[in-house]
C-alpha atoms as a PDB file:
ATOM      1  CA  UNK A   1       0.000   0.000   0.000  1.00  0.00           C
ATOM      2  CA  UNK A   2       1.218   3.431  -0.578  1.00  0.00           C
ATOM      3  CA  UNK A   3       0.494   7.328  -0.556  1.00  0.00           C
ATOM      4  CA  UNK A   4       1.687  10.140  -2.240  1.00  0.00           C
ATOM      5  CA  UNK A   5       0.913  13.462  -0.876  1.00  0.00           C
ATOM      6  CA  UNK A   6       1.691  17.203  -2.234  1.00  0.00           C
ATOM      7  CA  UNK A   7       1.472  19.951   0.600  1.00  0.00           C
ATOM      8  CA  UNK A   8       1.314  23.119  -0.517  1.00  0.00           C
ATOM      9  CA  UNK A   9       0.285  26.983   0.144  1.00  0.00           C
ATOM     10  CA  UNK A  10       2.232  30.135   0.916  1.00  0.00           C
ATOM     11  CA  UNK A  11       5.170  30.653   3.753  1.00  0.00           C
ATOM     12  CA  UNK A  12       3.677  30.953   7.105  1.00  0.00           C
ATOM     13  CA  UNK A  13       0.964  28.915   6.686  1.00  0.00           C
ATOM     14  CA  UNK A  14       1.858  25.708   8.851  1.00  0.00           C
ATOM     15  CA  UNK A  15       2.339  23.277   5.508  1.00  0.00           C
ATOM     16  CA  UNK A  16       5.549  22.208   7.176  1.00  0.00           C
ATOM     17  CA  UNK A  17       3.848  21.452  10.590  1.00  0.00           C
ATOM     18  CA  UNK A  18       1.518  18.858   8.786  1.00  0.00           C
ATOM     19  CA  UNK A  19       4.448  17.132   7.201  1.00  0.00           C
ATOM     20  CA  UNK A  20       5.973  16.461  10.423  1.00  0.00           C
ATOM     21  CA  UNK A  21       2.600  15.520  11.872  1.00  0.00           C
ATOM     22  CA  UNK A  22       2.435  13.010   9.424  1.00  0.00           C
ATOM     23  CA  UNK A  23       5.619  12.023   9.107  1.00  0.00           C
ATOM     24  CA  UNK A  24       5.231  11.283  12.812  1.00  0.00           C
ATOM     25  CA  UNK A  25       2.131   9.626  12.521  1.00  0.00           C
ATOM     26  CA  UNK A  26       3.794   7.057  10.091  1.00  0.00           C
ATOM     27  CA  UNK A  27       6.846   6.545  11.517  1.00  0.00           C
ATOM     28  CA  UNK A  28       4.801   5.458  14.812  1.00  0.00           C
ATOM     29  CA  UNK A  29       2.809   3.371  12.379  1.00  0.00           C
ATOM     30  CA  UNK A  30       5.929   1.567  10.791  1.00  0.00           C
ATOM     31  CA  UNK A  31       5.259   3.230   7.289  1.00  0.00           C
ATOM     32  CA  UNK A  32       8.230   3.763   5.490  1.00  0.00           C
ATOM     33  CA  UNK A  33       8.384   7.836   4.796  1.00  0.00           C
ATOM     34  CA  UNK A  34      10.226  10.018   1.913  1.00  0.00           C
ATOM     35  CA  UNK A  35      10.067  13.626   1.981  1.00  0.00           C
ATOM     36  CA  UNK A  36      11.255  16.396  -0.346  1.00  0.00           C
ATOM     37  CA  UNK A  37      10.682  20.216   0.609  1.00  0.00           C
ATOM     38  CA  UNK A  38      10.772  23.677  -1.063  1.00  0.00           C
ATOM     39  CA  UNK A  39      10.717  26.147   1.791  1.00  0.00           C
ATOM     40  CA  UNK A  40      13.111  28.741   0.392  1.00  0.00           C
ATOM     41  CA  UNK A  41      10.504  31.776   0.264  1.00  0.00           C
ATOM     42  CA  UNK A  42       8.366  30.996   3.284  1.00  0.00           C
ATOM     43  CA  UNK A  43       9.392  34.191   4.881  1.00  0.00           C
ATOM     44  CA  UNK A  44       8.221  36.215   2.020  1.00  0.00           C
ATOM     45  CA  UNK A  45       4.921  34.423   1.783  1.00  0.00           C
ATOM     46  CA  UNK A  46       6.267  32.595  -0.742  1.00  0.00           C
ATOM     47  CA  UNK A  47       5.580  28.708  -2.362  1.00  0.00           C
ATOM     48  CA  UNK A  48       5.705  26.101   0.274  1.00  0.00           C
ATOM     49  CA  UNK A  49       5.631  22.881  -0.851  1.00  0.00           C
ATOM     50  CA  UNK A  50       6.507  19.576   0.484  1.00  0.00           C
ATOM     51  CA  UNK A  51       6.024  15.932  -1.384  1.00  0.00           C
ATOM     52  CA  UNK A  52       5.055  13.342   0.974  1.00  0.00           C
ATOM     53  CA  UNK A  53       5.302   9.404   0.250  1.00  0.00           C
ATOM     54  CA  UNK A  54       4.099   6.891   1.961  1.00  0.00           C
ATOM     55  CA  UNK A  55       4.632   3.149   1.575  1.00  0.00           C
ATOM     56  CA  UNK A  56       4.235  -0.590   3.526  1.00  0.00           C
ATOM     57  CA  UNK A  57       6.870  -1.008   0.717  1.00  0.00           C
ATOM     58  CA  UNK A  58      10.564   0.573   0.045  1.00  0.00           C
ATOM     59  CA  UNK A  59      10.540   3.729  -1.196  1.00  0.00           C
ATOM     60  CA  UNK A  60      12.954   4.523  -3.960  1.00  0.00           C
ATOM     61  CA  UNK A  61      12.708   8.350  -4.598  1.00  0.00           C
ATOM     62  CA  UNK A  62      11.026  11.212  -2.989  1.00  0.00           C
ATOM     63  CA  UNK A  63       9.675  13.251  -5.675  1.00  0.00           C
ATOM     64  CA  UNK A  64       6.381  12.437  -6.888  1.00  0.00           C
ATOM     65  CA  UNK A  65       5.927  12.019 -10.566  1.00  0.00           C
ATOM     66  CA  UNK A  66       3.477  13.567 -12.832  1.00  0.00           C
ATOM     67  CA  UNK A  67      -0.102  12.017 -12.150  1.00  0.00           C
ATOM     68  CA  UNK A  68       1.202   9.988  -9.356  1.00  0.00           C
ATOM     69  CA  UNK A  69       0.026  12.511  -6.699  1.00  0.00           C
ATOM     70  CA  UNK A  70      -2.981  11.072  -4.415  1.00  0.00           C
ATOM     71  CA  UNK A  71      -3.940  14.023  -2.053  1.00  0.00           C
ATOM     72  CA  UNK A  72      -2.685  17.404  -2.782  1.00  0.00           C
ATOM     73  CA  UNK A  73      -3.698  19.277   0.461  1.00  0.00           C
ATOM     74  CA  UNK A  74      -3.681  22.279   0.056  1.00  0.00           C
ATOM     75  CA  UNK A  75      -3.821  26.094   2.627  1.00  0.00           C
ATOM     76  CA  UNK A  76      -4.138  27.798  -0.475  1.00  0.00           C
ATOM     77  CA  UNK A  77      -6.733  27.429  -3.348  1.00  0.00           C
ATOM     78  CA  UNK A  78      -4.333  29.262  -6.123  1.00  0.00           C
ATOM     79  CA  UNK A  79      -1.423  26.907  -4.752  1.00  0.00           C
ATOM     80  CA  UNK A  80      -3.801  23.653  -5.091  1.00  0.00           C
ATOM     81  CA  UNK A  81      -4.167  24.645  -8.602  1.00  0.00           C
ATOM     82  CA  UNK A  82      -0.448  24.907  -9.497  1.00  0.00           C
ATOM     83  CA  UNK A  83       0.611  21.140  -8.561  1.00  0.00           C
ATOM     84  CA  UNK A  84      -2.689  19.792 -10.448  1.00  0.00           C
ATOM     85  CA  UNK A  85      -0.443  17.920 -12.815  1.00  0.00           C
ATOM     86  CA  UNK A  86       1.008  15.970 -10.267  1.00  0.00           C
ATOM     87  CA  UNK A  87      -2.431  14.525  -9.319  1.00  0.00           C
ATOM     88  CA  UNK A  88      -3.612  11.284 -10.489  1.00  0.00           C
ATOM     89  CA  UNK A  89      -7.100  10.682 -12.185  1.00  0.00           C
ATOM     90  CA  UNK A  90      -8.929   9.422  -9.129  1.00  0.00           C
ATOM     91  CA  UNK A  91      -6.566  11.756  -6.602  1.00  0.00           C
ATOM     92  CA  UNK A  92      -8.399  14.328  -4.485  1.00  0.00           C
ATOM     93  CA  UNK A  93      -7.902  17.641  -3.361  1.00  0.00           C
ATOM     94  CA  UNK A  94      -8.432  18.551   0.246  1.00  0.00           C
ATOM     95  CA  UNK A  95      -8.060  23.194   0.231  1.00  0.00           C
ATOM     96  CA  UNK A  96      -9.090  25.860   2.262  1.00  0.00           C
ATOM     97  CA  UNK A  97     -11.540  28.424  -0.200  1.00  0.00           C
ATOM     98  CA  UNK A  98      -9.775  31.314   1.242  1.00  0.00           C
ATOM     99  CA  UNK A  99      -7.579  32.499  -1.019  1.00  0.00           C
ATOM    100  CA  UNK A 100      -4.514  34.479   0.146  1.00  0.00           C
ATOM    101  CA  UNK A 101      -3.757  37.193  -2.114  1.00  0.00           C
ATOM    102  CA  UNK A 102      -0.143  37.525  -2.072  1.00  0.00           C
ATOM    103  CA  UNK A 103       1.061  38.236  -6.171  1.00  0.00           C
ATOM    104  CA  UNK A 104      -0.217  40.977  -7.987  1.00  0.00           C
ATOM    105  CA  UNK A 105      -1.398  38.857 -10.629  1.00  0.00           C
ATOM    106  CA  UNK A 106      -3.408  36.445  -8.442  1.00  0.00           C
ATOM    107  CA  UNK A 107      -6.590  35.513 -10.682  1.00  0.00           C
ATOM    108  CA  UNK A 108     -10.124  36.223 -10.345  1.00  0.00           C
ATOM    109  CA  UNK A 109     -11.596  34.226  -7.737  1.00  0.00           C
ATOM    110  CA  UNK A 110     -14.718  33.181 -10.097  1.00  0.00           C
ATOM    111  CA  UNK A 111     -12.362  31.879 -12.589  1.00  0.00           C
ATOM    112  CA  UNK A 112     -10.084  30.289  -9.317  1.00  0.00           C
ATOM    113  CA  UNK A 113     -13.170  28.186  -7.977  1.00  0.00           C
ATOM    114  CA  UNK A 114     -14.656  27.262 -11.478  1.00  0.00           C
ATOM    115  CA  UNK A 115     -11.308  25.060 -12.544  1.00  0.00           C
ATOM    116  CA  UNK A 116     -11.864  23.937  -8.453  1.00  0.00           C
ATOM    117  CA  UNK A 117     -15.053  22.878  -9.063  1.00  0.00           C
ATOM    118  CA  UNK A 118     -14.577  21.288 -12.397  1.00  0.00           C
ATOM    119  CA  UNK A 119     -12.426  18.876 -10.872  1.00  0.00           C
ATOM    120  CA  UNK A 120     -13.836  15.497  -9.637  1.00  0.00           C
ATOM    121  CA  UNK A 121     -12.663  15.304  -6.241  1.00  0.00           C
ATOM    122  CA  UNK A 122     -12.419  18.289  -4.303  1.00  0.00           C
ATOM    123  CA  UNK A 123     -13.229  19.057  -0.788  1.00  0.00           C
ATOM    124  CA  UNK A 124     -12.964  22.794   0.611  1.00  0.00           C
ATOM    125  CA  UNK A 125     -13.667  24.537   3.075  1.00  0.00           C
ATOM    126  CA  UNK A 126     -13.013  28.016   5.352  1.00  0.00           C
ATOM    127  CA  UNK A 127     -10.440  26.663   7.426  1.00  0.00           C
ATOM    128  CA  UNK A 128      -9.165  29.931   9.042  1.00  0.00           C
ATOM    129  CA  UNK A 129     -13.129  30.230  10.184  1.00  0.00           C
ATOM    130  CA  UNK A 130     -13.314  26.568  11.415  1.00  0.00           C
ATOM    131  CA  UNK A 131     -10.146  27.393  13.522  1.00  0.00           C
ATOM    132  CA  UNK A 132     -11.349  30.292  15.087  1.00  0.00           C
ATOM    133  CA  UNK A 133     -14.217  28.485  15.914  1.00  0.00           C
ATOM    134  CA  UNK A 134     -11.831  26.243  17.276  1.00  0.00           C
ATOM    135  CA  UNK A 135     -10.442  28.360  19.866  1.00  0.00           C
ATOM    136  CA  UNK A 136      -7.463  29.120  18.048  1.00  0.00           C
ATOM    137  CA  UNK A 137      -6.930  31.135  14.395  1.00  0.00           C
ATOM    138  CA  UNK A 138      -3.233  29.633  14.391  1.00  0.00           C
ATOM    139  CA  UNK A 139      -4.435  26.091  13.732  1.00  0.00           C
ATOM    140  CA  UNK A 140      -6.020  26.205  10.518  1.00  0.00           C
ATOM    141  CA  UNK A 141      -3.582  23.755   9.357  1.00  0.00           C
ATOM    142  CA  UNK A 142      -4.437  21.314  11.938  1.00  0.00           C
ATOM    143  CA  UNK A 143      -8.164  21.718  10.534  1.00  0.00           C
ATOM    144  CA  UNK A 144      -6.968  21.178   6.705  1.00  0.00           C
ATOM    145  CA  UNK A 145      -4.850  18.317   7.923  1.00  0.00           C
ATOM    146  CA  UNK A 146      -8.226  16.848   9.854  1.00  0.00           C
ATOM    147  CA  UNK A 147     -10.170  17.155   6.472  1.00  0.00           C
ATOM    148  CA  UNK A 148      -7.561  15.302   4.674  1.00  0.00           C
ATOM    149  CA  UNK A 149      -7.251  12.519   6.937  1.00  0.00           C
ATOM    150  CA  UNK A 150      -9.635  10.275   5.829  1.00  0.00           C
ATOM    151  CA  UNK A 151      -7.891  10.099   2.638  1.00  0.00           C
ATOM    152  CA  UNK A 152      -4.227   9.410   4.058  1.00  0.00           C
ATOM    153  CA  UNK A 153      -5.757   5.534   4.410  1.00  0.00           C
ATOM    154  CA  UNK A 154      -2.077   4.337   4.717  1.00  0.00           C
ATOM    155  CA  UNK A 155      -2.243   5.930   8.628  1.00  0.00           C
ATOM    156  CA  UNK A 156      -5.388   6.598  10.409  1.00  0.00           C
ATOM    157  CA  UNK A 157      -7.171   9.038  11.306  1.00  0.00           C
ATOM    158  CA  UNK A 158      -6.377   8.312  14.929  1.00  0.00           C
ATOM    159  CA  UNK A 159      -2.649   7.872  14.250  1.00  0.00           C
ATOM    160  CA  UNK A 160      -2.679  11.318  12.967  1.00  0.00           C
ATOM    161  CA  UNK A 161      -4.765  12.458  15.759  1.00  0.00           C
ATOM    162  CA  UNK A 162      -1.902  11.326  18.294  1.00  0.00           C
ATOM    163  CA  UNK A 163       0.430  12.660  16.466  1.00  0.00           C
ATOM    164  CA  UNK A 164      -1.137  15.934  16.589  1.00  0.00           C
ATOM    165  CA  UNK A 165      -0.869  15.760  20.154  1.00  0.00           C
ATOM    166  CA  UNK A 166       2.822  14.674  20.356  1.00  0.00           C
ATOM    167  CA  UNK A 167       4.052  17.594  18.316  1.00  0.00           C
ATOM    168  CA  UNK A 168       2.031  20.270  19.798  1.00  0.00           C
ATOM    169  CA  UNK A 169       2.884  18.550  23.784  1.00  0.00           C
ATOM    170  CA  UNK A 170       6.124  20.893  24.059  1.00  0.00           C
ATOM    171  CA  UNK A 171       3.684  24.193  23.847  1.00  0.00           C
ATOM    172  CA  UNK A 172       1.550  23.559  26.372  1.00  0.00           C
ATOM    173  CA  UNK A 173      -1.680  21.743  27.307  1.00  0.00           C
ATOM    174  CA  UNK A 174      -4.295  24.601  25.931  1.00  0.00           C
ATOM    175  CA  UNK A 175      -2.484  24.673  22.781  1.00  0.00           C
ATOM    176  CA  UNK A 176      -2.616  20.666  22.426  1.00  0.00           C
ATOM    177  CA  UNK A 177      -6.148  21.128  23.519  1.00  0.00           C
ATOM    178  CA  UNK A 178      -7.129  23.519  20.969  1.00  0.00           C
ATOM    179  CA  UNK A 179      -5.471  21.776  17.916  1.00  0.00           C
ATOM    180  CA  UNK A 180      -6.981  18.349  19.012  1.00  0.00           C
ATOM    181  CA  UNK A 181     -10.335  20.419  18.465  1.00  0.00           C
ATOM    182  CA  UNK A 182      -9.210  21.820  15.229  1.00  0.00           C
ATOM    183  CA  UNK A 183      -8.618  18.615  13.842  1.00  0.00           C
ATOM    184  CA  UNK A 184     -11.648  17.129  15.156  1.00  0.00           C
ATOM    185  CA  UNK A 185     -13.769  19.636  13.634  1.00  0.00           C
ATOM    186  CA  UNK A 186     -12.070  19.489   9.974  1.00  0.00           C
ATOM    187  CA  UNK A 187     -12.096  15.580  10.631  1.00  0.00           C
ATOM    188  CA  UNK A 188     -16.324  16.062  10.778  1.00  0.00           C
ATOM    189  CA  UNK A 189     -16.539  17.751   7.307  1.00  0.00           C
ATOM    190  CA  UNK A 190     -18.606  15.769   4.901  1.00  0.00           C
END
């Protein structure tokens, strides 16, 4: 069994905090991990992108080929639209509908969502709203990562759930607390 996952969205954004979640979350689970990252211009709100694989079997390279991707999970809609060549014909896409406006040439959102929405497999929701609701704005990636879980098959959704807890345990009980909620809630999206 195996899983190949593109993270993506701008700098800042927490992409790199769900690739360690999971990455812990498999590890725990005995899944054999491979990870490549672009991170170079997260400070500037830049791409952020991380491929993510995920196998019972040896891995061999950590890129992910052209139509090989299964999730792309996305914090950004624009940025779920720019790695749709890596996703495979039954692959899903699991992005918050907030787009952050960050280029000057970002495009129209009508024209964004319609090439969304023409798309087989999407799921998307307000994630920065869903966090807040959560108790915490900050954890929006937690939510997105909750969404997605149920299509990361290789680990469950209750691996990922511990691991959530694991990562956050050095910051504090309310902050564990608060992104077990977040990823509850995204977790209960339909």
């Amino acid at each position: 069994m195996k899983k190949d996952i593109i993270l993506c969205g701008v700098g800042g954004q927490g992409i790199l905090s769900i690739a360690t979640i999971i990455g812990e979350a498999a590890t725990r689970a005995g899944v054999n991990l491979k990870q490549a990252e672009v991170h170079g211009m997260s400070q500037r709100g830049g791409d952020v992108q991380s491929n993510l694989r995920l196998s019972t079997s040896t891995i061999y390279s950590d890129l992910i080929p052209k139509g090989g991707c299964d999730v792309i999970i996305s914090m950004e809609p624009m940025e779920a639209l720019r790695y749709l060549p890596y996703l495979s014909k039954d692959g899903v896409v699991v992005t918050s509908n907030k787009p952050l406006v960050n280029v000057p040439n970002y495009p129209e959102e009508e024209a964004l969502f319609a090439e969304l929405s023409s798309l087989n497999n999407v799921v998307q929701l307000d994630i920065e709203q869903v966090a807040k609701d959560a108790g915490s704005v900050r954890s929006a990636n937690v939510v997105l990562l909750g969404m997605a879980a149920k299509f990361i098959d290789i680990v469950s959704p209750e691996a990922l759930r511990d691991a959530v807890a694991t990562i956050f345990s050095k910051k504090g009980e309310q902050i564990v607390e608060s992104n077990l909620k977040a990823f509850d809630m995204g977790a209960n999206v339909h």
